[in-house]
C-alpha atoms as a PDB file:
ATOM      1  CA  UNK A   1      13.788  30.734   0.693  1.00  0.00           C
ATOM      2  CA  UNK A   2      12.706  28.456  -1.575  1.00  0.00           C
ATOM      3  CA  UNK A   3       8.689  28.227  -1.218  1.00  0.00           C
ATOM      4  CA  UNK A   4       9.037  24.328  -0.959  1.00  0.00           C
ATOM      5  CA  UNK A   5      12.025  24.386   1.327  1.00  0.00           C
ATOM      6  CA  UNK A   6      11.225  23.611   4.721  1.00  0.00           C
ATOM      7  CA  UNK A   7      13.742  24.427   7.665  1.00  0.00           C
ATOM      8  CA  UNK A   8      13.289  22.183  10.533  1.00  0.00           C
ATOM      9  CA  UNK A   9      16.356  23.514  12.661  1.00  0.00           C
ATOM     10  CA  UNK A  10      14.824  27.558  12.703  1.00  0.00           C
ATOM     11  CA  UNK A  11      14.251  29.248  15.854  1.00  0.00           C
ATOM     12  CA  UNK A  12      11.072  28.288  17.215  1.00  0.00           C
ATOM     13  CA  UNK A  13       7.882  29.945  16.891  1.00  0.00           C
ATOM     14  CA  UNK A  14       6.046  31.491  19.993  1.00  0.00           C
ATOM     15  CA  UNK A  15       4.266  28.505  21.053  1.00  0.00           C
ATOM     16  CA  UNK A  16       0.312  29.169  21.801  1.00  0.00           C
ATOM     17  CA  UNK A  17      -1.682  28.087  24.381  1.00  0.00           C
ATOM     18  CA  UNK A  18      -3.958  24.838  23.082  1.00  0.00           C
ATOM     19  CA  UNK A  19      -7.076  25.657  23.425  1.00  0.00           C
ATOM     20  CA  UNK A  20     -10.918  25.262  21.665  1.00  0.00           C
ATOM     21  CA  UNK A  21     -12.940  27.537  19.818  1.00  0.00           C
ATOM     22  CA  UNK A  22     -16.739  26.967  18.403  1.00  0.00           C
ATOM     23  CA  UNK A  23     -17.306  29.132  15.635  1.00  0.00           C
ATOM     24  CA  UNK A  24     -20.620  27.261  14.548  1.00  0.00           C
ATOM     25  CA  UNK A  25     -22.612  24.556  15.967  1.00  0.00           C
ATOM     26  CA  UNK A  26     -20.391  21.921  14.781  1.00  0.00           C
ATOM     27  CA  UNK A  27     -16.810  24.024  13.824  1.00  0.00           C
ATOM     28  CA  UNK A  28     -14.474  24.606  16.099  1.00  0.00           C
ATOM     29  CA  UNK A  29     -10.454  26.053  15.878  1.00  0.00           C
ATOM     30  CA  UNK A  30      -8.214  24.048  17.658  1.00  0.00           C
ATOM     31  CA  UNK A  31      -5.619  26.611  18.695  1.00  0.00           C
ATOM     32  CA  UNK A  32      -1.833  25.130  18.225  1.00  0.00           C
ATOM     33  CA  UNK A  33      -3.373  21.809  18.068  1.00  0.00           C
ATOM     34  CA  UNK A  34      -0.502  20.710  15.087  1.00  0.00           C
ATOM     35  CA  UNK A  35       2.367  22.184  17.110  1.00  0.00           C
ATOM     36  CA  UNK A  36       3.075  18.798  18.459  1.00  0.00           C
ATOM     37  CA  UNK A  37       3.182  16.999  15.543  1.00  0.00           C
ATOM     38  CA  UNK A  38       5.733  18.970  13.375  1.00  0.00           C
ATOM     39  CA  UNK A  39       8.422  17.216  13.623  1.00  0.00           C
ATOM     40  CA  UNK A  40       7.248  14.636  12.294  1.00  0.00           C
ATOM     41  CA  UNK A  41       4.967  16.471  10.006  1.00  0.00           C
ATOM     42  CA  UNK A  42       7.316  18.277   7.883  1.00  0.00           C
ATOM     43  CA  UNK A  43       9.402  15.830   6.563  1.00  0.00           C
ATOM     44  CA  UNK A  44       6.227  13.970   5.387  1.00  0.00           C
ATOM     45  CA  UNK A  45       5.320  16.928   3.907  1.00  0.00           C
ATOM     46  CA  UNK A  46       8.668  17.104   1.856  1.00  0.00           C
ATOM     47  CA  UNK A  47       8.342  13.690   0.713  1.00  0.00           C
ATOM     48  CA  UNK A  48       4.959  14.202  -0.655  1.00  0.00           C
ATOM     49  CA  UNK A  49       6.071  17.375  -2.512  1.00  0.00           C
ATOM     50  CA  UNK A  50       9.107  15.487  -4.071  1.00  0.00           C
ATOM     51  CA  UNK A  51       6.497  13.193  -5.852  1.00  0.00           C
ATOM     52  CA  UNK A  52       3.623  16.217  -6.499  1.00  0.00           C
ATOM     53  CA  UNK A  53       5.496  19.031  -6.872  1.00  0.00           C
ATOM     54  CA  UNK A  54       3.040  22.504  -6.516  1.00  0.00           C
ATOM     55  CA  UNK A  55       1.524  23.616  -9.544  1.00  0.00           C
ATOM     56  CA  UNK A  56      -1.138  26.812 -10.070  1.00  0.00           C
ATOM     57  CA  UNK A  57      -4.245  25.068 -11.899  1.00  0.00           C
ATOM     58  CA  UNK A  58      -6.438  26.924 -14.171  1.00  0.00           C
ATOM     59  CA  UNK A  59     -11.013  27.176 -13.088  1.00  0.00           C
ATOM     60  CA  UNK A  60     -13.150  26.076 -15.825  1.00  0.00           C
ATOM     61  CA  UNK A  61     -13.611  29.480 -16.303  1.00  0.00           C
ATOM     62  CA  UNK A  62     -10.186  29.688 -17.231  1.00  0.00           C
ATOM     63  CA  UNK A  63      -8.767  31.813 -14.595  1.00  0.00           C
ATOM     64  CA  UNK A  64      -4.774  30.170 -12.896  1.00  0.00           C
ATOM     65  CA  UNK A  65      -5.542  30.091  -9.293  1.00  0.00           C
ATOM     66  CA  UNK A  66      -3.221  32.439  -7.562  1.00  0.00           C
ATOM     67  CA  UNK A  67      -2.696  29.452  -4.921  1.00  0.00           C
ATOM     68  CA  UNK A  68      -0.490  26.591  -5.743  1.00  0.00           C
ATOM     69  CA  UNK A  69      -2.280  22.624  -5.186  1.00  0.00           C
ATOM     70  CA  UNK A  70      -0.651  19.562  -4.682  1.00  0.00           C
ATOM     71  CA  UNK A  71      -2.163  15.905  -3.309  1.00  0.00           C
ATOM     72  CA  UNK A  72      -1.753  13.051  -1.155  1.00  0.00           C
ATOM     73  CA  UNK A  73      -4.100  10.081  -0.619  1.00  0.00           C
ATOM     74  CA  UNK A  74      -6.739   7.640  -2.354  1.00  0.00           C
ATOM     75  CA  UNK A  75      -8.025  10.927  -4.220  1.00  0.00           C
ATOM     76  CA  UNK A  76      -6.277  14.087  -5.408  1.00  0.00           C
ATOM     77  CA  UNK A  77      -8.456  17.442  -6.063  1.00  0.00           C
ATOM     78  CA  UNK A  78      -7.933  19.209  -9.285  1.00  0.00           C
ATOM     79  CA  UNK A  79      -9.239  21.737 -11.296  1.00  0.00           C
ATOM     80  CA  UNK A  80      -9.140  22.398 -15.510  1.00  0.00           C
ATOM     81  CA  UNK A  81     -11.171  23.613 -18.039  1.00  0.00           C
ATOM     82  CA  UNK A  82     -13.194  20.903 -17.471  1.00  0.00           C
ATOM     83  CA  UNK A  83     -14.040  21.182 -14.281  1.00  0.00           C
ATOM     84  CA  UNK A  84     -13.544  20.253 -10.618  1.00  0.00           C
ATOM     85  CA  UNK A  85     -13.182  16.930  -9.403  1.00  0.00           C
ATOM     86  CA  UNK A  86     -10.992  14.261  -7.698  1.00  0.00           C
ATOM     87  CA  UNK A  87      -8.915  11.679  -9.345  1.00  0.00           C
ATOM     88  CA  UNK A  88      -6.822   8.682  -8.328  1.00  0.00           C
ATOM     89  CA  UNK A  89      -3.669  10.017 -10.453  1.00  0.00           C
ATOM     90  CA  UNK A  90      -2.048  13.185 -10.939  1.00  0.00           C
ATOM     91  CA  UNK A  91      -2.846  14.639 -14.022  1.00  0.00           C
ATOM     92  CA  UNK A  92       0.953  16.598 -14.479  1.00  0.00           C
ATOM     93  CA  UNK A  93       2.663  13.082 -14.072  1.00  0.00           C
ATOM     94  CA  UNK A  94      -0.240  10.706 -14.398  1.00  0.00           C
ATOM     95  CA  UNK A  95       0.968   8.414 -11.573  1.00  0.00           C
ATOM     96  CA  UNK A  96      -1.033   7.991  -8.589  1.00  0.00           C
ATOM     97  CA  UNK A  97      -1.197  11.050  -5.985  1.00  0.00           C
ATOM     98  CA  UNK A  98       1.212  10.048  -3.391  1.00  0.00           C
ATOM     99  CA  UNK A  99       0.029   7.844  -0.376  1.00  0.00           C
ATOM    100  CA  UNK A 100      -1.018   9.864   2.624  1.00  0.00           C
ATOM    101  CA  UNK A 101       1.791   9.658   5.124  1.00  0.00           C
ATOM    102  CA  UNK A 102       0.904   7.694   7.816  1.00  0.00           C
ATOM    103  CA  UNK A 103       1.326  10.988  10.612  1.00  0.00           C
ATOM    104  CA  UNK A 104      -1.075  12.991   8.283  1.00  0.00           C
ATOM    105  CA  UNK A 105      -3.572  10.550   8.777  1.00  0.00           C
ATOM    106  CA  UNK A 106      -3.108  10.513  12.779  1.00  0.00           C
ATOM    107  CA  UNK A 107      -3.315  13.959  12.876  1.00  0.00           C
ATOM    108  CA  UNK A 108      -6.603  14.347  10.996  1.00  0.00           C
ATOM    109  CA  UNK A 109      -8.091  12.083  12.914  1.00  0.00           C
ATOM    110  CA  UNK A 110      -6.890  13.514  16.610  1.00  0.00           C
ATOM    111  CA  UNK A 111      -8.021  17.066  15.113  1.00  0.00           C
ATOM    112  CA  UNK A 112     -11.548  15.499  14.117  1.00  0.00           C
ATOM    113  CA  UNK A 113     -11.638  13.497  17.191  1.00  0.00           C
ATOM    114  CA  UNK A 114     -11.220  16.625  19.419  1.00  0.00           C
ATOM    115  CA  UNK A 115     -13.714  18.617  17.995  1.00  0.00           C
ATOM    116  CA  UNK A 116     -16.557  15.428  17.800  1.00  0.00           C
ATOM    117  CA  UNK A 117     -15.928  13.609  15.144  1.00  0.00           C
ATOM    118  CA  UNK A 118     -14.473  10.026  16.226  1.00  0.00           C
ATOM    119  CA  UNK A 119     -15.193   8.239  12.772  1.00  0.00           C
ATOM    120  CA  UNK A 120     -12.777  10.179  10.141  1.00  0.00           C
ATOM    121  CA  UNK A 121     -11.407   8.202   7.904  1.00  0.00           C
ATOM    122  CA  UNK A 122      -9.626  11.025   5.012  1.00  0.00           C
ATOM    123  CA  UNK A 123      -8.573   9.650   1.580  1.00  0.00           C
ATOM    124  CA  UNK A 124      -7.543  12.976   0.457  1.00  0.00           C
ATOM    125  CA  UNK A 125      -5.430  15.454   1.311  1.00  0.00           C
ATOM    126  CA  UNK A 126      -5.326  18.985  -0.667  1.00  0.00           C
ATOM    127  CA  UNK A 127      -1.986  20.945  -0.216  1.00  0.00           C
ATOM    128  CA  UNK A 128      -2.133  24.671  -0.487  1.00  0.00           C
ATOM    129  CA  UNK A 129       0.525  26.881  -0.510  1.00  0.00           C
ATOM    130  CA  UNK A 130      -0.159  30.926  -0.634  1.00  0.00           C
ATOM    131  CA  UNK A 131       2.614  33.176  -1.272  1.00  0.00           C
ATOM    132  CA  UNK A 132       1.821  36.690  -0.259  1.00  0.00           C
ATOM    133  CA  UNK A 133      -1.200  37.970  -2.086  1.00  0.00           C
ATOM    134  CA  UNK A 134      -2.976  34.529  -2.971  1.00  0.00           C
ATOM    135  CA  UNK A 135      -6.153  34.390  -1.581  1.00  0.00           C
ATOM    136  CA  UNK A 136      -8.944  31.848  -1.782  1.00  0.00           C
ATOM    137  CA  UNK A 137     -12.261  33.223  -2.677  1.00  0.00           C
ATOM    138  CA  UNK A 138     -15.636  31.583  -0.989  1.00  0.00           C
ATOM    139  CA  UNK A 139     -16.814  28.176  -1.937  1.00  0.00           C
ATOM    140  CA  UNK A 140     -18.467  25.352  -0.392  1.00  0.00           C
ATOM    141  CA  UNK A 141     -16.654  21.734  -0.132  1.00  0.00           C
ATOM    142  CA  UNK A 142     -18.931  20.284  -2.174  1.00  0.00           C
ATOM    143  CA  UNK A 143     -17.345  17.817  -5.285  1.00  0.00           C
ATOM    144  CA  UNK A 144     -16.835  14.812  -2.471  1.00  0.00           C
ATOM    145  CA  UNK A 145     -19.396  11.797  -2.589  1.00  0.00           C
ATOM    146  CA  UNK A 146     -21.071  12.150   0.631  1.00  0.00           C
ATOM    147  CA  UNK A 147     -21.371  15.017   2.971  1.00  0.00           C
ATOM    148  CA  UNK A 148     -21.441  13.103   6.332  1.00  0.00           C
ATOM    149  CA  UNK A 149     -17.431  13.464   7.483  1.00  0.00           C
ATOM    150  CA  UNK A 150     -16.157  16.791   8.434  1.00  0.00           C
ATOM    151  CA  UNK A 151     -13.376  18.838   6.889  1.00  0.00           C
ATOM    152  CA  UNK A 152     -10.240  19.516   8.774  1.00  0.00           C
ATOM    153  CA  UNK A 153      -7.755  22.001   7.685  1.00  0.00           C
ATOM    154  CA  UNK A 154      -4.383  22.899   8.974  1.00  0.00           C
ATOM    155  CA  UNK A 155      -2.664  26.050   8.690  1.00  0.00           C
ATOM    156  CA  UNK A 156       1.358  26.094   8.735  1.00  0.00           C
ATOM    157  CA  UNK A 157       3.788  29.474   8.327  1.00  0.00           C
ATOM    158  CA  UNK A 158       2.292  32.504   7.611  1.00  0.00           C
ATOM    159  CA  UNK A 159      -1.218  33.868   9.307  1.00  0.00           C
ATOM    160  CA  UNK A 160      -4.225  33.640   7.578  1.00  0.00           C
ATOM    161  CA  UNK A 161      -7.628  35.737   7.893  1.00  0.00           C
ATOM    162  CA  UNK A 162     -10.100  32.416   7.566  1.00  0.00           C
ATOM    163  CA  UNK A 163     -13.445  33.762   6.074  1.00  0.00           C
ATOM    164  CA  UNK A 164     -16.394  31.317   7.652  1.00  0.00           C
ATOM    165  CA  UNK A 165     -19.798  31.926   6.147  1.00  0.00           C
ATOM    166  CA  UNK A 166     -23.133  30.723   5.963  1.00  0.00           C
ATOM    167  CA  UNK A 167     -25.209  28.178   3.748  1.00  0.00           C
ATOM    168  CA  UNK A 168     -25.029  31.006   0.647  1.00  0.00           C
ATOM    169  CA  UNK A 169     -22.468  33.300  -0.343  1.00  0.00           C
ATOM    170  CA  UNK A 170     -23.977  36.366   0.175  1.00  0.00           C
ATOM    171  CA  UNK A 171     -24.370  35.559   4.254  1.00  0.00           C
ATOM    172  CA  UNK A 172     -22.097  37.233   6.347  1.00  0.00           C
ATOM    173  CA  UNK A 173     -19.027  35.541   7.129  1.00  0.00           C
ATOM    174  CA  UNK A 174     -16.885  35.783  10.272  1.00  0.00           C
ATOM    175  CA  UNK A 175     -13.354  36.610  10.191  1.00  0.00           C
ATOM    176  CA  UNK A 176     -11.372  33.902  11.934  1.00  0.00           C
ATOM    177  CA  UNK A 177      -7.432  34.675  12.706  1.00  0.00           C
ATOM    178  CA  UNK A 178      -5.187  31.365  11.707  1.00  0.00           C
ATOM    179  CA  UNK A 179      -1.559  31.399  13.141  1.00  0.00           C
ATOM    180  CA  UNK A 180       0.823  28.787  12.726  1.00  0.00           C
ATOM    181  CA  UNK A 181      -0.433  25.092  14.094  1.00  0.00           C
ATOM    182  CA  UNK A 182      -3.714  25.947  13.666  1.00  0.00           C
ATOM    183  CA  UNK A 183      -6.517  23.376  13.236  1.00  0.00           C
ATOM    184  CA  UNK A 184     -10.420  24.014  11.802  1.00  0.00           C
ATOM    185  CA  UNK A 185     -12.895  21.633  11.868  1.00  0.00           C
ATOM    186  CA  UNK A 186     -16.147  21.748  10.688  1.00  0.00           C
ATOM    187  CA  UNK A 187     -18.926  19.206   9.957  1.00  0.00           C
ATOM    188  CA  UNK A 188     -22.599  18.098  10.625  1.00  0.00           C
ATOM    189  CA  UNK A 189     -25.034  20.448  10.454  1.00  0.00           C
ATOM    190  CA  UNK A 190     -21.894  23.063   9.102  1.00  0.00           C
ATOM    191  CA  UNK A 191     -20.585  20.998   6.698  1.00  0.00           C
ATOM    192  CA  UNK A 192     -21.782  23.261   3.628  1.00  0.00           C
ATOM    193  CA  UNK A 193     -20.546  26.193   4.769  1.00  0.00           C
ATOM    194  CA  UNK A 194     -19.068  28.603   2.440  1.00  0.00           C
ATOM    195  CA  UNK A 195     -15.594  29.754   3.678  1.00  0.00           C
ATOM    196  CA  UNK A 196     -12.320  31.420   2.223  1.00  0.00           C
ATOM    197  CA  UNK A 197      -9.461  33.017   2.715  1.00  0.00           C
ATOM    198  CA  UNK A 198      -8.590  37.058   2.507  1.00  0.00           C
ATOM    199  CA  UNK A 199      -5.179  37.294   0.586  1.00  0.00           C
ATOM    200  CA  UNK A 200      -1.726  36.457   2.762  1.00  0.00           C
ATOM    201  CA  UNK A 201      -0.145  39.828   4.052  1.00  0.00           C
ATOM    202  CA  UNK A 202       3.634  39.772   3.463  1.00  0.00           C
ATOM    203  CA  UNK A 203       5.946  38.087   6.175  1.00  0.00           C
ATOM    204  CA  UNK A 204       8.707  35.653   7.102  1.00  0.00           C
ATOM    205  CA  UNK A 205       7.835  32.761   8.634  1.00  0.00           C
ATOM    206  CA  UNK A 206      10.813  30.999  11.288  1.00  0.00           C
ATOM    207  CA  UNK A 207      10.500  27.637   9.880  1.00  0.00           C
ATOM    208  CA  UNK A 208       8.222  28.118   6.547  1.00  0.00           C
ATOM    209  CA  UNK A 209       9.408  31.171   5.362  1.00  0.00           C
ATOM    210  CA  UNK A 210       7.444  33.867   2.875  1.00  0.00           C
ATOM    211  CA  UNK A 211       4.961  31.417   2.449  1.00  0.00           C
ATOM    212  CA  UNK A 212       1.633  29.493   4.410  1.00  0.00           C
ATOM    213  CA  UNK A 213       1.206  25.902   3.573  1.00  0.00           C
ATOM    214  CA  UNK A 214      -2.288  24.353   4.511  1.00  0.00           C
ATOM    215  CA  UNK A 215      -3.740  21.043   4.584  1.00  0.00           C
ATOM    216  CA  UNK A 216      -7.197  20.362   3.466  1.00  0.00           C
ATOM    217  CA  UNK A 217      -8.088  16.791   4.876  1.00  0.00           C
ATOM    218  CA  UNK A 218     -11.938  15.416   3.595  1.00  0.00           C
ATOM    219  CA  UNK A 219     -13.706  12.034   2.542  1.00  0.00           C
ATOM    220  CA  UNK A 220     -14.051  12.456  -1.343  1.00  0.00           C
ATOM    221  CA  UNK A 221     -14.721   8.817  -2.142  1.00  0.00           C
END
């Protein structure tokens, strides 16, 4: 399958119970919490990658990512020699990141709402997509403008092994499970957490195929 293909009419995945997890004082994983919403989801998510295509950027150490990025919203992350940082147009097409579709931005909110955040208000939306073997080493969320919203981050297709540390990388981090329709959400007091994620095992995913897509929702402006 293509990676950016997405098959809406593929047998169903098992569906999981919804339910809430605290893995900090202010994180939680919302278990199946997007499952509802992919119908309407997806599509969105195909019209935002016909405008931003994935791309592999390189660190300012000079390293290509082994995930590929794209953006929606106000503010698009991105990464180059010079650094990271946000910035109101795509650097591969220098237009404007596409707008964030409209059922992105409900979603965010419900996920934030649930978990005790009523007051969300994203402008950006980072796309991931790991193929088997990409990985995403620990970091902290930390190029936005203010720390006070929380991050929410979905996790579509393939599982994921979610690494959730402390305030410094060397803390030990917990090993979270992500399945398809997951939701994290972390904020407050956890907001600078480091976190990661331990590279995609192979599979094939019903409606996503060999692939996991994730959506990184935060308030960068």
């Amino acid at each position: 399958m293509n990676p950016t293909t997405l098959d809406l009419f593929a047998d169903a995945e098992p569906v999981q119970q919804p339910r809430r997890e605290q893995i900090g004082e202010q994180s939680y994983v919302l278990r199946g919490f997007a499952l509802p919403w992919l119908e309407r989801l997806l599509p969105a998510l195909e019209a935002v990658l016909a405008a931003a295509p994935f791309r592999q950027m390189i660190t300012p150490g000079g390293f290509t990512m082994s995930v590929a990025l794209s953006s929606c919203g106000a503010l698009g992350w991105t990464t180059d020699r010079s650094g990271y940082r946000y910035t109101h147009h795509d650097p591969q097409t220098g237009q404007p990141w596409p707008d964030m579709p409209e059922i992105f931005l409900q979603l965010a909110q419900a996920a934030a709402q649930e978990a005790g955040f009523s007051e969300f208000l994203p402008d950006s939306c980072l796309i991931n997509r790991y193929l088997p073997g990409a990985k995403m080493s620990l970091h902290q969320d930390k190029n936005e403008c203010t720390y006070a919203a929380p991050i929410v981050s979905v996790s579509l297709g393939l599982p994921a092994m979610f690494l959730f540390g402390g305030f410094e990388r060397g803390d030990k981090s917990q090993r979270v499970p992500l399945l398809h329709g997951d939701i994290v959400v972390w904020g407050g007091v956890d907001r600078l957490r480091y976190h990661g994620v331990l590279p995609i095992k192979e599979g094939q995913h019903s409606l996503l195929g060999e692939q996991r897509i994730n959506f990184t929702f935060r308030t960068a402006g």
